[in-house]
PDB file of N, CA and C in Angstrom:
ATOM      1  N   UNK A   1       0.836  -1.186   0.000  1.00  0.00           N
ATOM      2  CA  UNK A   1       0.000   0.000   0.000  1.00  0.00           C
ATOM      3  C   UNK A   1       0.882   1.250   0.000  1.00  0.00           C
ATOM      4  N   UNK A   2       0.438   2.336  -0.637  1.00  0.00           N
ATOM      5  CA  UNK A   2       1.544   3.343  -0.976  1.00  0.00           C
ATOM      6  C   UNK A   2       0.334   4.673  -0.934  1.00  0.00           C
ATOM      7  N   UNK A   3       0.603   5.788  -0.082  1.00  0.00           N
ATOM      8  CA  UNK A   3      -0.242   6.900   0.499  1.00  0.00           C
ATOM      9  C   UNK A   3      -0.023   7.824  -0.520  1.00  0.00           C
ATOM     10  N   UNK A   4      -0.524   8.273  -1.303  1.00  0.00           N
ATOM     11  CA  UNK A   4      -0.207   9.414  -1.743  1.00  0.00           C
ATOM     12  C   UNK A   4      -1.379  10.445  -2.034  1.00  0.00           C
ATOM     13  N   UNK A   5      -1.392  11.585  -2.634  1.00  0.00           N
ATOM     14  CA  UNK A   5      -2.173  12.437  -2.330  1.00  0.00           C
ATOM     15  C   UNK A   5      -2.568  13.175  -3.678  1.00  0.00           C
ATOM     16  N   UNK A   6      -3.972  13.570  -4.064  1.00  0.00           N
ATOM     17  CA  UNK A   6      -4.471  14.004  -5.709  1.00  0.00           C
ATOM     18  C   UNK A   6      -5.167  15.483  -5.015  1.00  0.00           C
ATOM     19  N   UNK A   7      -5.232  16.506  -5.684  1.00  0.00           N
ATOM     20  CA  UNK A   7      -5.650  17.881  -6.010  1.00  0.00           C
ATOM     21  C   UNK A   7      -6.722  17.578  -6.940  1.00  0.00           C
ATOM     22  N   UNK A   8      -8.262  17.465  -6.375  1.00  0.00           N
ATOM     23  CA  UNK A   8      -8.982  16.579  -7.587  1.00  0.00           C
ATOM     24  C   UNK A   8      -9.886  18.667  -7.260  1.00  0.00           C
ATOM     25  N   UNK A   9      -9.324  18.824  -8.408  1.00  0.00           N
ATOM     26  CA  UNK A   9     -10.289  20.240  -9.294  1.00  0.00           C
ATOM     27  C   UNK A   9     -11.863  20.177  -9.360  1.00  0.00           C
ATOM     28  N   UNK A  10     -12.389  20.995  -9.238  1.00  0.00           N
ATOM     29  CA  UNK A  10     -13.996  20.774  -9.418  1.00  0.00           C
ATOM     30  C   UNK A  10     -14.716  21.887  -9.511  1.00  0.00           C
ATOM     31  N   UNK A  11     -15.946  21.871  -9.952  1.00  0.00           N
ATOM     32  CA  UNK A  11     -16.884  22.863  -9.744  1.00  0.00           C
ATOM     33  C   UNK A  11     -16.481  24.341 -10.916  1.00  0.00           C
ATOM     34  N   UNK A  12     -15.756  23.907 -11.484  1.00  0.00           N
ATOM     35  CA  UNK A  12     -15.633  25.182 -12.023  1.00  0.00           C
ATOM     36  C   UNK A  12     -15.630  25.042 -13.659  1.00  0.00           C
ATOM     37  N   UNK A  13     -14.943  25.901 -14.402  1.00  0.00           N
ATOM     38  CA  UNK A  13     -15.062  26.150 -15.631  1.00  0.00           C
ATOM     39  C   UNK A  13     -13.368  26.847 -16.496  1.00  0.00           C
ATOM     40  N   UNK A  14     -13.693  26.425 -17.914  1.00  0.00           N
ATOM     41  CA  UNK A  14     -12.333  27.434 -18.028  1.00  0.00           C
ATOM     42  C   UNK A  14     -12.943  28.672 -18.869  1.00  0.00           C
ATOM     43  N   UNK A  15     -11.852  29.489 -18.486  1.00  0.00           N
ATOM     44  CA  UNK A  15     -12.560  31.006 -19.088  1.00  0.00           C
ATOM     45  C   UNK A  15     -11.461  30.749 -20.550  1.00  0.00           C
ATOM     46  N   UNK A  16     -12.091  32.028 -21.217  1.00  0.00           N
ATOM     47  CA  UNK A  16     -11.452  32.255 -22.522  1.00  0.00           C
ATOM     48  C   UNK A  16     -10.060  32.092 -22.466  1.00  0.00           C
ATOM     49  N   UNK A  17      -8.943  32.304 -21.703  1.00  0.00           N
ATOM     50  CA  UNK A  17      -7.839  32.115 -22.041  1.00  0.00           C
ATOM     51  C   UNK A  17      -7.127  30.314 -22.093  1.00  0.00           C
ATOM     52  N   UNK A  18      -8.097  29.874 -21.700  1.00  0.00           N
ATOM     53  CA  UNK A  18      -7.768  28.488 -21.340  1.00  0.00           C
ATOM     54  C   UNK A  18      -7.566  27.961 -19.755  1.00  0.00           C
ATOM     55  N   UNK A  19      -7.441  28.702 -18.534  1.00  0.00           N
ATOM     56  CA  UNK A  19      -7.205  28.828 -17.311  1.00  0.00           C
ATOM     57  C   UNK A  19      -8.259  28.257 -16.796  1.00  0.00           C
ATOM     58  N   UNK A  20      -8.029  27.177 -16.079  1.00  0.00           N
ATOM     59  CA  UNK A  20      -9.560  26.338 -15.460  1.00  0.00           C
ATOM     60  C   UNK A  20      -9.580  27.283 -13.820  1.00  0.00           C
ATOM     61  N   UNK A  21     -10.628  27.821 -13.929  1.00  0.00           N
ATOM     62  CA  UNK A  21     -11.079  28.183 -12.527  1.00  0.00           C
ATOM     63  C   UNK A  21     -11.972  27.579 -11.662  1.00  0.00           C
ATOM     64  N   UNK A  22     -11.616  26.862 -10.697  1.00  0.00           N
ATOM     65  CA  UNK A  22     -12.168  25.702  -9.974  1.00  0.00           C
ATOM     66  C   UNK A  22     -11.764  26.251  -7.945  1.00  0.00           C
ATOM     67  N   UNK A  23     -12.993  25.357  -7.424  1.00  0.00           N
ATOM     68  CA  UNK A  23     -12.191  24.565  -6.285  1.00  0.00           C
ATOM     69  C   UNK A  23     -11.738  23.388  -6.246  1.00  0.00           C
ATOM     70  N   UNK A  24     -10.384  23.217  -5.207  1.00  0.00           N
ATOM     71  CA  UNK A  24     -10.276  22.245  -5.322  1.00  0.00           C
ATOM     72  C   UNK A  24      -9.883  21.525  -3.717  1.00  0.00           C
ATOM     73  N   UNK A  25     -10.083  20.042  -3.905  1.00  0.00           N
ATOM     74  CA  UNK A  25      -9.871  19.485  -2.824  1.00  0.00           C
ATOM     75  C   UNK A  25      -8.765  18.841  -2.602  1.00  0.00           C
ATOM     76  N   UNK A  26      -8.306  18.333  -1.957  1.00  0.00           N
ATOM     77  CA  UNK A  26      -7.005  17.395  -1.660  1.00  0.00           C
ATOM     78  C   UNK A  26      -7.607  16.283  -1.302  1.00  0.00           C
ATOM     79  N   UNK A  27      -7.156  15.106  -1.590  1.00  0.00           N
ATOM     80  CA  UNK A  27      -7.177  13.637  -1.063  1.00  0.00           C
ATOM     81  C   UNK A  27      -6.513  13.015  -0.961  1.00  0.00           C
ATOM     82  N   UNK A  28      -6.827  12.581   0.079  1.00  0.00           N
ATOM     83  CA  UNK A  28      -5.040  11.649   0.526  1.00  0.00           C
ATOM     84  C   UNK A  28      -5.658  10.241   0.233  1.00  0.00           C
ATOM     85  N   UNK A  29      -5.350   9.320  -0.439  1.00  0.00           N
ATOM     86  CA  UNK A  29      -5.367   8.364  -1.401  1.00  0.00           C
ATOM     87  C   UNK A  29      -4.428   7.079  -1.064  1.00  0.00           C
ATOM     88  N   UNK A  30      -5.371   6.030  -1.387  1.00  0.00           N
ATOM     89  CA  UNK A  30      -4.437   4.647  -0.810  1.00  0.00           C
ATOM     90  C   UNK A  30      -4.382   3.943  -2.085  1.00  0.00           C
ATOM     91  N   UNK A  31      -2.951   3.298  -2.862  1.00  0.00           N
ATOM     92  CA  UNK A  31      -3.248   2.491  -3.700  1.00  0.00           C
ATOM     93  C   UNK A  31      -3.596   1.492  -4.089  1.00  0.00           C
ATOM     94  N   UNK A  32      -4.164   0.790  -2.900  1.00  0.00           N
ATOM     95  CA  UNK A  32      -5.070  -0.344  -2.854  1.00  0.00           C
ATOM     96  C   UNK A  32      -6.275   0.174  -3.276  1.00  0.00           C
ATOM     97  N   UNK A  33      -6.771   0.931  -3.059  1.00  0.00           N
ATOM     98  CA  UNK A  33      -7.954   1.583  -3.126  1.00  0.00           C
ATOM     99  C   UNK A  33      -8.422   2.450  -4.437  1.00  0.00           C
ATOM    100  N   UNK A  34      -7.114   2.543  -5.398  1.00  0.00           N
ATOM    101  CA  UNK A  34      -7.007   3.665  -6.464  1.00  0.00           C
ATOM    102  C   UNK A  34      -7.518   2.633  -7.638  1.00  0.00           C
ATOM    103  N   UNK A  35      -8.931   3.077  -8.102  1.00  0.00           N
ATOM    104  CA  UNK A  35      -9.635   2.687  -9.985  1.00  0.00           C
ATOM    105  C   UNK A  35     -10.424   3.843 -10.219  1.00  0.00           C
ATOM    106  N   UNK A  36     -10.778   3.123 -11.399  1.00  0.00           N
ATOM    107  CA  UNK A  36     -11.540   4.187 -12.155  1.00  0.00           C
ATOM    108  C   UNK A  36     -12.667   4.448 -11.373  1.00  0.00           C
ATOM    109  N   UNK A  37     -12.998   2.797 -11.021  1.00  0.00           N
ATOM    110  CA  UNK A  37     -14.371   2.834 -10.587  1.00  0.00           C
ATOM    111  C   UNK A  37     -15.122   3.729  -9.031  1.00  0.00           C
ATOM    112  N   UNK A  38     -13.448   3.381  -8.068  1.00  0.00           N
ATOM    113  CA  UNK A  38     -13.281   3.724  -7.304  1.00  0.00           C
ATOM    114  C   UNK A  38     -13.679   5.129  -6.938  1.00  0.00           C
ATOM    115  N   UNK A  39     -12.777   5.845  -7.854  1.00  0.00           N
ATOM    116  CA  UNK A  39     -12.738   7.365  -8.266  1.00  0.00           C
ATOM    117  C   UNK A  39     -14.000   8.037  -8.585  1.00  0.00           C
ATOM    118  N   UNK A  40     -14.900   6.944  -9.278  1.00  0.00           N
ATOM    119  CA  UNK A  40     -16.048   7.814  -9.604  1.00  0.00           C
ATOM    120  C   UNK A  40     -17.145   7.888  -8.386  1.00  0.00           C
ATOM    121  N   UNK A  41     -17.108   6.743  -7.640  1.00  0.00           N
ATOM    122  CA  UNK A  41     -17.793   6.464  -6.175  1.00  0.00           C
ATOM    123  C   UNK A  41     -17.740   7.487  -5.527  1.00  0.00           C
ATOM    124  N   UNK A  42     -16.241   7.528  -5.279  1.00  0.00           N
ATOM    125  CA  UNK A  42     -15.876   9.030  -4.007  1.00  0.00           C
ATOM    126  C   UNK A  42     -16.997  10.577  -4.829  1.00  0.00           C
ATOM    127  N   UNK A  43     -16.708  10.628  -5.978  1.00  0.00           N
ATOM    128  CA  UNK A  43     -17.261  12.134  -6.937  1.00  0.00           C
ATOM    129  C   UNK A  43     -18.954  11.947  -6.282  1.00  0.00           C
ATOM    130  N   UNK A  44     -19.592  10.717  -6.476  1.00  0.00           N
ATOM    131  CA  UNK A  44     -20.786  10.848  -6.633  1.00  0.00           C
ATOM    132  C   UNK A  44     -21.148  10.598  -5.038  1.00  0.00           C
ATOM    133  N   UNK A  45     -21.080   9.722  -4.165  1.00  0.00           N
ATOM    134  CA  UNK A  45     -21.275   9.461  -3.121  1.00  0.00           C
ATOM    135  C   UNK A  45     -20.806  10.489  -1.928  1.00  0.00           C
ATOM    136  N   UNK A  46     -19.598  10.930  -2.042  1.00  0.00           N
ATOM    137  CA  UNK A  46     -18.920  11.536  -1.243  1.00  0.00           C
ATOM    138  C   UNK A  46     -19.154  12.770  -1.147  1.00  0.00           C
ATOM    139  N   UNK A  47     -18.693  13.019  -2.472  1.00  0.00           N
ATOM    140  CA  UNK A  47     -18.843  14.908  -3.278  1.00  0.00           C
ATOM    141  C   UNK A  47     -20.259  15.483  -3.315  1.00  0.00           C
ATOM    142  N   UNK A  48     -21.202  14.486  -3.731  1.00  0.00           N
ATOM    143  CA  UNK A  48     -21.914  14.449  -3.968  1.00  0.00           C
ATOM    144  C   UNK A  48     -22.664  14.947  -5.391  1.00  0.00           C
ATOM    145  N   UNK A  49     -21.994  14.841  -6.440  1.00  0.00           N
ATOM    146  CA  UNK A  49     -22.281  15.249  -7.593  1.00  0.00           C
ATOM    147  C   UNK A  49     -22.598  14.159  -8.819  1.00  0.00           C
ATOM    148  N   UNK A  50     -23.673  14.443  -8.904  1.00  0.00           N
ATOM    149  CA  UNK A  50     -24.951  13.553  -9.778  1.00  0.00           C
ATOM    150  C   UNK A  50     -24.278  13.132 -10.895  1.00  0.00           C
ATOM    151  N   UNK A  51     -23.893  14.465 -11.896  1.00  0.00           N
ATOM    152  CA  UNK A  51     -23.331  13.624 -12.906  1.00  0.00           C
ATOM    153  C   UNK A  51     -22.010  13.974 -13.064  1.00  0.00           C
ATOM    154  N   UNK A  52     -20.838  13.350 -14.362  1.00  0.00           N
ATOM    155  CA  UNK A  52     -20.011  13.359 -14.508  1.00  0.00           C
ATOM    156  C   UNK A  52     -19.550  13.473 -15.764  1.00  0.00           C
ATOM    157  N   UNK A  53     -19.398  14.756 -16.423  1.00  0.00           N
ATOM    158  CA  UNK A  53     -19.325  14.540 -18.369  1.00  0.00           C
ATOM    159  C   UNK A  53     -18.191  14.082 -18.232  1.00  0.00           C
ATOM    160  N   UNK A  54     -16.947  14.349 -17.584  1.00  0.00           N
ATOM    161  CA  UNK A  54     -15.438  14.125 -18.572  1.00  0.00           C
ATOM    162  C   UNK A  54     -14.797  14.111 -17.123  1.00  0.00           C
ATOM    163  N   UNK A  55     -13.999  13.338 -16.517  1.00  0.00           N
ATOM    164  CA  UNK A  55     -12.874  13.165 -15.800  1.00  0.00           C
ATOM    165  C   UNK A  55     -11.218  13.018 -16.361  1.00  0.00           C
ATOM    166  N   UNK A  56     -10.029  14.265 -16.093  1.00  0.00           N
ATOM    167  CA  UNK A  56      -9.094  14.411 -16.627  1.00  0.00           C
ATOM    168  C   UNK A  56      -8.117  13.970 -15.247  1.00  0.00           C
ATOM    169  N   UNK A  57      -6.918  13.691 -15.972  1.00  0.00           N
ATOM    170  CA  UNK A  57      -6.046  13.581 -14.786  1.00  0.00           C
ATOM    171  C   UNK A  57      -4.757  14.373 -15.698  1.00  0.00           C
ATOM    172  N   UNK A  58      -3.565  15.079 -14.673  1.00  0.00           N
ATOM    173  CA  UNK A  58      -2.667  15.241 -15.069  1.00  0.00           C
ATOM    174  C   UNK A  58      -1.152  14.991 -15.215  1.00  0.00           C
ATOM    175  N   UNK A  59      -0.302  14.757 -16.198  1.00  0.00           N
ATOM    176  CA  UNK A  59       0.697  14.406 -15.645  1.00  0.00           C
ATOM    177  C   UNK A  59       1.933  14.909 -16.452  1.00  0.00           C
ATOM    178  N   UNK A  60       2.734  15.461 -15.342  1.00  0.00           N
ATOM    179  CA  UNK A  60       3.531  16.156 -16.035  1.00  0.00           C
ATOM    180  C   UNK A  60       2.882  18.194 -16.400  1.00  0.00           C
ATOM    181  N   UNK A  61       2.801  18.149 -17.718  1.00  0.00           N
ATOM    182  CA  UNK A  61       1.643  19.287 -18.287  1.00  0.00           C
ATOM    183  C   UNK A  61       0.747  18.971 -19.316  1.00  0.00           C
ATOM    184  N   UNK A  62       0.610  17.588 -18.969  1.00  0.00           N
ATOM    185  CA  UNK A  62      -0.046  16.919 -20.225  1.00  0.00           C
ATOM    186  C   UNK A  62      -1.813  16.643 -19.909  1.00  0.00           C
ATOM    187  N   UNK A  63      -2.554  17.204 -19.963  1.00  0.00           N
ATOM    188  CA  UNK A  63      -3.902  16.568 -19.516  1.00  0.00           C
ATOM    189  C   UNK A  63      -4.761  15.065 -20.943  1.00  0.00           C
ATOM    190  N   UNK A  64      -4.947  13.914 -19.389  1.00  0.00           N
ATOM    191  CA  UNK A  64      -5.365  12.826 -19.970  1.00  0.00           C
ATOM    192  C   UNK A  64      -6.383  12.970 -19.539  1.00  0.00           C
ATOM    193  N   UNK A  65      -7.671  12.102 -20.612  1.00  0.00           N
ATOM    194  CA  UNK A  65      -8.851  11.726 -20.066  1.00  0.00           C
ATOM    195  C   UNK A  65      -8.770  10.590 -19.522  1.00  0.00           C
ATOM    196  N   UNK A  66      -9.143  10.480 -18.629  1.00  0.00           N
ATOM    197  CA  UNK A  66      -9.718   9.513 -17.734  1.00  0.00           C
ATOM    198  C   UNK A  66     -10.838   8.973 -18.095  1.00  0.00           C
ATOM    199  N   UNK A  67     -10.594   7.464 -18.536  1.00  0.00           N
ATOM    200  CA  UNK A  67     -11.807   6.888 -18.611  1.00  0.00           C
ATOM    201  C   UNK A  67     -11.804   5.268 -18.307  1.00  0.00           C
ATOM    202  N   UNK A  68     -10.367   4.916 -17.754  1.00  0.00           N
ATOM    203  CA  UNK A  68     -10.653   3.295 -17.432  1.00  0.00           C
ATOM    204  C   UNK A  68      -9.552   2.901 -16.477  1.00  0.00           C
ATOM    205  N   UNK A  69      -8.921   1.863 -15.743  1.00  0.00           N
ATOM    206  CA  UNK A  69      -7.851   1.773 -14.956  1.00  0.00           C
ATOM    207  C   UNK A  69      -6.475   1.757 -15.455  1.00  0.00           C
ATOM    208  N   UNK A  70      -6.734   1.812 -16.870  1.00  0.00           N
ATOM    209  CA  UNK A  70      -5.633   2.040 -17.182  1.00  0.00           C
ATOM    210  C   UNK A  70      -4.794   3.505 -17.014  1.00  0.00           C
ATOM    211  N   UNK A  71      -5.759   4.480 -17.278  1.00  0.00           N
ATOM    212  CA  UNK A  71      -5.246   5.750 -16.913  1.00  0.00           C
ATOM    213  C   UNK A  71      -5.031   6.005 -15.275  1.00  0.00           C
ATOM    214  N   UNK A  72      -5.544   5.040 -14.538  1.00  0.00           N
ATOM    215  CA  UNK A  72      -5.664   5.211 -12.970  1.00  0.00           C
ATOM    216  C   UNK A  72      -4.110   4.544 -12.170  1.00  0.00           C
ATOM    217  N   UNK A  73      -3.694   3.720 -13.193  1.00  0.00           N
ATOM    218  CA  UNK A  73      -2.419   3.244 -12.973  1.00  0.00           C
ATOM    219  C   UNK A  73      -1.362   4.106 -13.776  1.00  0.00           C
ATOM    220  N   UNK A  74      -1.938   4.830 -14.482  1.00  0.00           N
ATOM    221  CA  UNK A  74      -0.440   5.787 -15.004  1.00  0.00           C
ATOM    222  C   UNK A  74      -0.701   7.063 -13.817  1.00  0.00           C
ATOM    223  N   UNK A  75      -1.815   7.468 -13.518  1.00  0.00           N
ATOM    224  CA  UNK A  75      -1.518   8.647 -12.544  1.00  0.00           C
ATOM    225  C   UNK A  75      -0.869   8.061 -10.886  1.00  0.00           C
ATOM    226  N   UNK A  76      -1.287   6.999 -10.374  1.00  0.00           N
ATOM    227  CA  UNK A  76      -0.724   5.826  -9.648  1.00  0.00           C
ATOM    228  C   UNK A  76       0.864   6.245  -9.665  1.00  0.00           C
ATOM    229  N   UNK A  77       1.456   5.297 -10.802  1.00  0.00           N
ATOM    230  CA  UNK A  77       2.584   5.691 -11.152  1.00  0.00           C
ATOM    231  C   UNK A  77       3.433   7.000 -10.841  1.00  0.00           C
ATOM    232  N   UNK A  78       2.861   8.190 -11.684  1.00  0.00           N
ATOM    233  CA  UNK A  78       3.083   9.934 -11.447  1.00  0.00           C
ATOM    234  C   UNK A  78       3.016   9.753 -10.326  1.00  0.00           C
ATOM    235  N   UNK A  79       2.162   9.671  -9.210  1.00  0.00           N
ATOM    236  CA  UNK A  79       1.651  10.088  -8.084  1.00  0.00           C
ATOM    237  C   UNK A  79       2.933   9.275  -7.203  1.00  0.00           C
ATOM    238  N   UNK A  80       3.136   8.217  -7.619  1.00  0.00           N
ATOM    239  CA  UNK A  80       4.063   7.541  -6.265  1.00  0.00           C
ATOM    240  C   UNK A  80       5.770   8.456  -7.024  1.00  0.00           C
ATOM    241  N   UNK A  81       5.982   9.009  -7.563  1.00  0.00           N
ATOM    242  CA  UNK A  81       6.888   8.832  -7.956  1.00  0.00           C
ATOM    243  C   UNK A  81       7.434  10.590  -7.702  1.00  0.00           C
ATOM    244  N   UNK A  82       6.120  11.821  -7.982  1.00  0.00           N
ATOM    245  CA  UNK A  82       6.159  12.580  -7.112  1.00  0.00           C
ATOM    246  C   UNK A  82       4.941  13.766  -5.951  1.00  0.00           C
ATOM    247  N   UNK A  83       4.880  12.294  -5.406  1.00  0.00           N
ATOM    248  CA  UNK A  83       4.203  12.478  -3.938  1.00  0.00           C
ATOM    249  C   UNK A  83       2.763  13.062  -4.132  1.00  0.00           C
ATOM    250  N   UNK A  84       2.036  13.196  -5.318  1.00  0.00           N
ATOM    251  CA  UNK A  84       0.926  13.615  -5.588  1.00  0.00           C
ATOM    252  C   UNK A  84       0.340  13.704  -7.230  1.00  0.00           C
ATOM    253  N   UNK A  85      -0.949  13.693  -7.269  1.00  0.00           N
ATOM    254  CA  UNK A  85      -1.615  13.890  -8.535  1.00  0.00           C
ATOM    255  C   UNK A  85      -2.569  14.879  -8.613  1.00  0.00           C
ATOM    256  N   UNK A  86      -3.078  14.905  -9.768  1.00  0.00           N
ATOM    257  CA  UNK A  86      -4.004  15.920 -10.405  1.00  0.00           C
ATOM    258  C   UNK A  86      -5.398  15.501 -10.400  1.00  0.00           C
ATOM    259  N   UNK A  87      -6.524  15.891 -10.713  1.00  0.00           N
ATOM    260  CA  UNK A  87      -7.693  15.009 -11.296  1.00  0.00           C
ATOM    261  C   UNK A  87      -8.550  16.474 -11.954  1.00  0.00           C
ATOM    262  N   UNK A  88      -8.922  16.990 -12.273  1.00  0.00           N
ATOM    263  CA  UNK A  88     -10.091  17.551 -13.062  1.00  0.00           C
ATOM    264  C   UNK A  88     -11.065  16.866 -13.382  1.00  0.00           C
ATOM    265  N   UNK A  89     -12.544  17.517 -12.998  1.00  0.00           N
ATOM    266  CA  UNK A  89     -13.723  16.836 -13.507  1.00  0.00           C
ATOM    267  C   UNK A  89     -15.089  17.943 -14.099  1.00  0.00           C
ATOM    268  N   UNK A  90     -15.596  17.617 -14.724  1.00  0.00           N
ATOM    269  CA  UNK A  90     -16.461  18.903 -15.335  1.00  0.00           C
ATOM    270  C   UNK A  90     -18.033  17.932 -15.508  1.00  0.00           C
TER     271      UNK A  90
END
């Protein structure tokens, strides 16, 4: 098991220049515990937000969509390697 911690973005929008203006939360994150499916549980149950158009993660300066465990094991990866991740959701 390996602790690490995601900046999951929310609630917001990007304005004309491209700049996403959001809140955001921190989560401290277990990798036993880290999927797709996982991820979407915490948004809807937790967060409490009904729906979900597009989940992004980041890595590096590269934004990925998120859409299966495969992308949940490359941010996994990023994340153990330096001490945190990204997530965006709209």
């Amino acid at each position: 098991m390996v602790q690490f911690f995601v900046d999951f973005h929310h609630g917001g929008f990007f304005d004309a220049n491209g700049t996403y203006d959001r809140l955001v939360t921190e989560w401290n994150c277990d990798s036993d515990k880290w999927s797709y499916f996982e991820i979407l549980g915490v948004i809807k149950k937790d967060m409490k937000y009904t729906e979900i158009k597009e989940l992004w993660y980041k890595i590096g300066e590269d934004l990925k969509l998120l859409n299966d465990d495969a992308g949940t094991d490359e941010m996994l990866d990023w994340a153990k390697k330096n001490c945190q991740g990204k997530l965006v959701f709209s």
